[in-house]
C-alpha atoms as a PDB file:
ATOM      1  CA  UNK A   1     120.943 111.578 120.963  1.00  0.00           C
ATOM      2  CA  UNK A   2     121.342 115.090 120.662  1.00  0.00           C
ATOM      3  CA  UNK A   3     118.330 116.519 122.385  1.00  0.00           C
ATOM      4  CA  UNK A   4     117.796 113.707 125.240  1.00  0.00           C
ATOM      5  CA  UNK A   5     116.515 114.520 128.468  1.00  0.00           C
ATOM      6  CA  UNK A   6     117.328 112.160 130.830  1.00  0.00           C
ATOM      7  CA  UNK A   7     119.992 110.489 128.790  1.00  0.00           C
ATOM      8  CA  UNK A   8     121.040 107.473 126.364  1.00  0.00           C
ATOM      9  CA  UNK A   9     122.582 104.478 128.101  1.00  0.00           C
ATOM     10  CA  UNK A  10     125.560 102.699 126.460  1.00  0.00           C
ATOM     11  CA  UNK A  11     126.474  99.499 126.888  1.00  0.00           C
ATOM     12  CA  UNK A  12     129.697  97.483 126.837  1.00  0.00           C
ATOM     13  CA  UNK A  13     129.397  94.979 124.444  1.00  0.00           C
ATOM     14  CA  UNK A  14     132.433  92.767 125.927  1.00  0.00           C
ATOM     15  CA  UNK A  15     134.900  93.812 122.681  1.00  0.00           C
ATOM     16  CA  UNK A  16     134.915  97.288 122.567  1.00  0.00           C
ATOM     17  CA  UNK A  17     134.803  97.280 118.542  1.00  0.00           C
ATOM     18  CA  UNK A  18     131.292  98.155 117.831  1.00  0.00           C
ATOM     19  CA  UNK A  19     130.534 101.700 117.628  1.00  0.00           C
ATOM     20  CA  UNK A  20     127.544 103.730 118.571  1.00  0.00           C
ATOM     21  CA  UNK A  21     126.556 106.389 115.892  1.00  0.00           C
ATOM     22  CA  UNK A  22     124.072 108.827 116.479  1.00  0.00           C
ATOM     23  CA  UNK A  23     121.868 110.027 113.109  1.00  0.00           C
ATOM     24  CA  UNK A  24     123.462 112.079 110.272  1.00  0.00           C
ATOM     25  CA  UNK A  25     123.025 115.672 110.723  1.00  0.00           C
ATOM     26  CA  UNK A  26     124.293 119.010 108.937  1.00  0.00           C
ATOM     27  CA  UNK A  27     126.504 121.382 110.226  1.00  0.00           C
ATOM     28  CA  UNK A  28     125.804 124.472 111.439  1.00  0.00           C
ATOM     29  CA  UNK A  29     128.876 126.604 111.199  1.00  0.00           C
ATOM     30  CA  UNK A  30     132.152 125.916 110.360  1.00  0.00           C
ATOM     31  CA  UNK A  31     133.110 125.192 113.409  1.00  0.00           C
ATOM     32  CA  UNK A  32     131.208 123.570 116.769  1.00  0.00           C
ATOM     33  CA  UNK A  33     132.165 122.593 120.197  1.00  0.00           C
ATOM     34  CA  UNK A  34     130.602 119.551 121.007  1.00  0.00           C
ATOM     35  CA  UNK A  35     129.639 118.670 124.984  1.00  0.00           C
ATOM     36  CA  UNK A  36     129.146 115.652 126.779  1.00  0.00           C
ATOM     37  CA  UNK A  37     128.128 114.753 130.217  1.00  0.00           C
ATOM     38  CA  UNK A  38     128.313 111.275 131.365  1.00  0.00           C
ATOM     39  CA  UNK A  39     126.005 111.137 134.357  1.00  0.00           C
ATOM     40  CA  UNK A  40     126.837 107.746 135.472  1.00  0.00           C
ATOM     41  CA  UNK A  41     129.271 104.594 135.190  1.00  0.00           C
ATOM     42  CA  UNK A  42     128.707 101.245 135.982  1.00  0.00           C
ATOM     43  CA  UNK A  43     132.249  99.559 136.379  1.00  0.00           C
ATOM     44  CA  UNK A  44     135.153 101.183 134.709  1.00  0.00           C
ATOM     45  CA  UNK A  45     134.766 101.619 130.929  1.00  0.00           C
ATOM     46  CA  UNK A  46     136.431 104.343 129.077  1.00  0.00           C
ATOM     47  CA  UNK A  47     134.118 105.999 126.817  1.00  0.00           C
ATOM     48  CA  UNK A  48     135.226 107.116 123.384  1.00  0.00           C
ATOM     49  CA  UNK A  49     133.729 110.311 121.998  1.00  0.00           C
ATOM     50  CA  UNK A  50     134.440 111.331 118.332  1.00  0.00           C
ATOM     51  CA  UNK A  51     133.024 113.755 115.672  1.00  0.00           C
ATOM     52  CA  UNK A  52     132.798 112.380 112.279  1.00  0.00           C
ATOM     53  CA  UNK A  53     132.293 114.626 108.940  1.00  0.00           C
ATOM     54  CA  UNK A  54     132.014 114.227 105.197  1.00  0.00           C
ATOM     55  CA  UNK A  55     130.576 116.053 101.912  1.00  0.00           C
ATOM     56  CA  UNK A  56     128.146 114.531 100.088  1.00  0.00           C
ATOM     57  CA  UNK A  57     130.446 113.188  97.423  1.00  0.00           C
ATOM     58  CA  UNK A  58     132.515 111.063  99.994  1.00  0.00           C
ATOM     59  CA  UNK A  59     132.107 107.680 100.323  1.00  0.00           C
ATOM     60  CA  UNK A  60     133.440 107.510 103.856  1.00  0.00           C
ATOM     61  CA  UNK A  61     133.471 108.788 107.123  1.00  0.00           C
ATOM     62  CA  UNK A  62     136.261 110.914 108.465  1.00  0.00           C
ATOM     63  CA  UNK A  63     137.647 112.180 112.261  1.00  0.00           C
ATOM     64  CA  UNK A  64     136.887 116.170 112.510  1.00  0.00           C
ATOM     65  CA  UNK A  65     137.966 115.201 116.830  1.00  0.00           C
ATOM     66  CA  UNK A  66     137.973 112.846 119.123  1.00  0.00           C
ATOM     67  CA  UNK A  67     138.446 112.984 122.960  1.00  0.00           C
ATOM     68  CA  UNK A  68     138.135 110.378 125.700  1.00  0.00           C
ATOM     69  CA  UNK A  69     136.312 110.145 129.586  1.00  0.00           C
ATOM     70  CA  UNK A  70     136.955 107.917 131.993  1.00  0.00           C
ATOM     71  CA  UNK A  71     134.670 109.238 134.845  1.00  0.00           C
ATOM     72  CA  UNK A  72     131.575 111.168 135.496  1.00  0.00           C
ATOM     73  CA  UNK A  73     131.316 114.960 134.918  1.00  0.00           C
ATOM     74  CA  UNK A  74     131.274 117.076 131.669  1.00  0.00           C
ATOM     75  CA  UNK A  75     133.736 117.319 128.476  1.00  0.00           C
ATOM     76  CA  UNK A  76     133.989 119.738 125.669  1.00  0.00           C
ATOM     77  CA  UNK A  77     135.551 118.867 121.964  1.00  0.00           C
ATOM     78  CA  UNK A  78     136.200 121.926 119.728  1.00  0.00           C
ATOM     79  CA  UNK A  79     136.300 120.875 115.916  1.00  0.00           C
ATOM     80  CA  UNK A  80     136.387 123.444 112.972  1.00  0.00           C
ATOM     81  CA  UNK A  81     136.949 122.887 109.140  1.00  0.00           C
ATOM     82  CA  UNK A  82     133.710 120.915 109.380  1.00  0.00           C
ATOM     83  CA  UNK A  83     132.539 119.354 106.147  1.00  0.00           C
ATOM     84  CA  UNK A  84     128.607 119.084 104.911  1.00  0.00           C
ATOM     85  CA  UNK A  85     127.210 116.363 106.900  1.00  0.00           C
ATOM     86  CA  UNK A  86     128.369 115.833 110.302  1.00  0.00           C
ATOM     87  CA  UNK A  87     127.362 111.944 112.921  1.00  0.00           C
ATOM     88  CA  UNK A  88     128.709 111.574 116.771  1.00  0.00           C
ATOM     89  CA  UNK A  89     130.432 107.936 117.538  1.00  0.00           C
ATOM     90  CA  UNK A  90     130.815 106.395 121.066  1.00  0.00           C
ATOM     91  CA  UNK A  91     132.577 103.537 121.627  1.00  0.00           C
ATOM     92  CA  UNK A  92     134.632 102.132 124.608  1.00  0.00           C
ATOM     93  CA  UNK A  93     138.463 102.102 124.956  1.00  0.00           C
ATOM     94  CA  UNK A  94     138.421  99.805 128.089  1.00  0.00           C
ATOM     95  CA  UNK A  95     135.921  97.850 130.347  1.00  0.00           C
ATOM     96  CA  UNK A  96     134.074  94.755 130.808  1.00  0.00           C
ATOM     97  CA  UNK A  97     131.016  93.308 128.786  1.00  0.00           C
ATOM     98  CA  UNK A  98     127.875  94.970 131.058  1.00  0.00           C
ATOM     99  CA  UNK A  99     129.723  98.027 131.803  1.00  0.00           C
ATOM    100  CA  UNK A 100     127.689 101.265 130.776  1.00  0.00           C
ATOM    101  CA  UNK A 101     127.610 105.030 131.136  1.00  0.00           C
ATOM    102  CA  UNK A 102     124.496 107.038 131.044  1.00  0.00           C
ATOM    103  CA  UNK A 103     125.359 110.587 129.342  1.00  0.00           C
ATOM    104  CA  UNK A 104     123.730 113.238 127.803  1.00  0.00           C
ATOM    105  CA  UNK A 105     124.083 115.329 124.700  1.00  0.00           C
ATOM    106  CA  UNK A 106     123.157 118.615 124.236  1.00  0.00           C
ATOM    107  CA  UNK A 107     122.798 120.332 120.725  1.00  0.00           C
ATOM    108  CA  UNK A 108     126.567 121.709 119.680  1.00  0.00           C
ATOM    109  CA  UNK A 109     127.459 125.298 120.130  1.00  0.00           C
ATOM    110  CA  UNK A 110     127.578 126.588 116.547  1.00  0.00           C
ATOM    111  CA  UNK A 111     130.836 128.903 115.220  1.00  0.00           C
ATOM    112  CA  UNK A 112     131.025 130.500 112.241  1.00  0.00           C
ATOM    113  CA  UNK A 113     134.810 129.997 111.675  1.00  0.00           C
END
């Protein structure tokens, strides 16, 4: 998901409980701003964005940010204190089963605080 060119389609699943994660991957910096562009909505979901972190020695996943969109165009999330290993989660707050966005993810901008 984070080098796509012409996008990763989500779907509405019809509960809004199931999560998509994109592959583990480690951080860069200490710090990132994360951007998303959702190119495309088919009915009226409300897509969830979050950044999830943890160290090796953690058995769970954590919130480093979240932030929310609820129509087309571009959004940036700013996390820091980042731990080791670092996954993106979309899910939907709102919507009908069928409902889907098309976005795209670029690679984060790396900070070094």
């Amino acid at each position: 998901m984070l080098e796509t060119i012409l996008g990763d389609i989500l779907v509405h699943d019809g509960t809004g409980t199931a999560g998509f994660y994109s592959p583990p991957f480690g951080r860069g910096g200490e710090a990132a701003v994360f951007t998303i562009e959702v190119t495309y909505r088919n009915g009226t979901p409300i897509l969830a964005f979050a950044v999830e972190h943890k160290n090796a020695e953690d058995t769970s996943w954590s919130s480093a940010g979240s932030t929310t969109m609820a129509a087309t165009g571009v959004k940036t999330l700013q996390v820091s204190a980042l731990k080791e290993e670092l996954r993106l989660k979309f899910s939907f707050n709102t919507g009908l089963a069928g409902d889907f966005v098309n976005l795209l993810v670029p690679a984060p901008m790396w900070l070094p605080f």
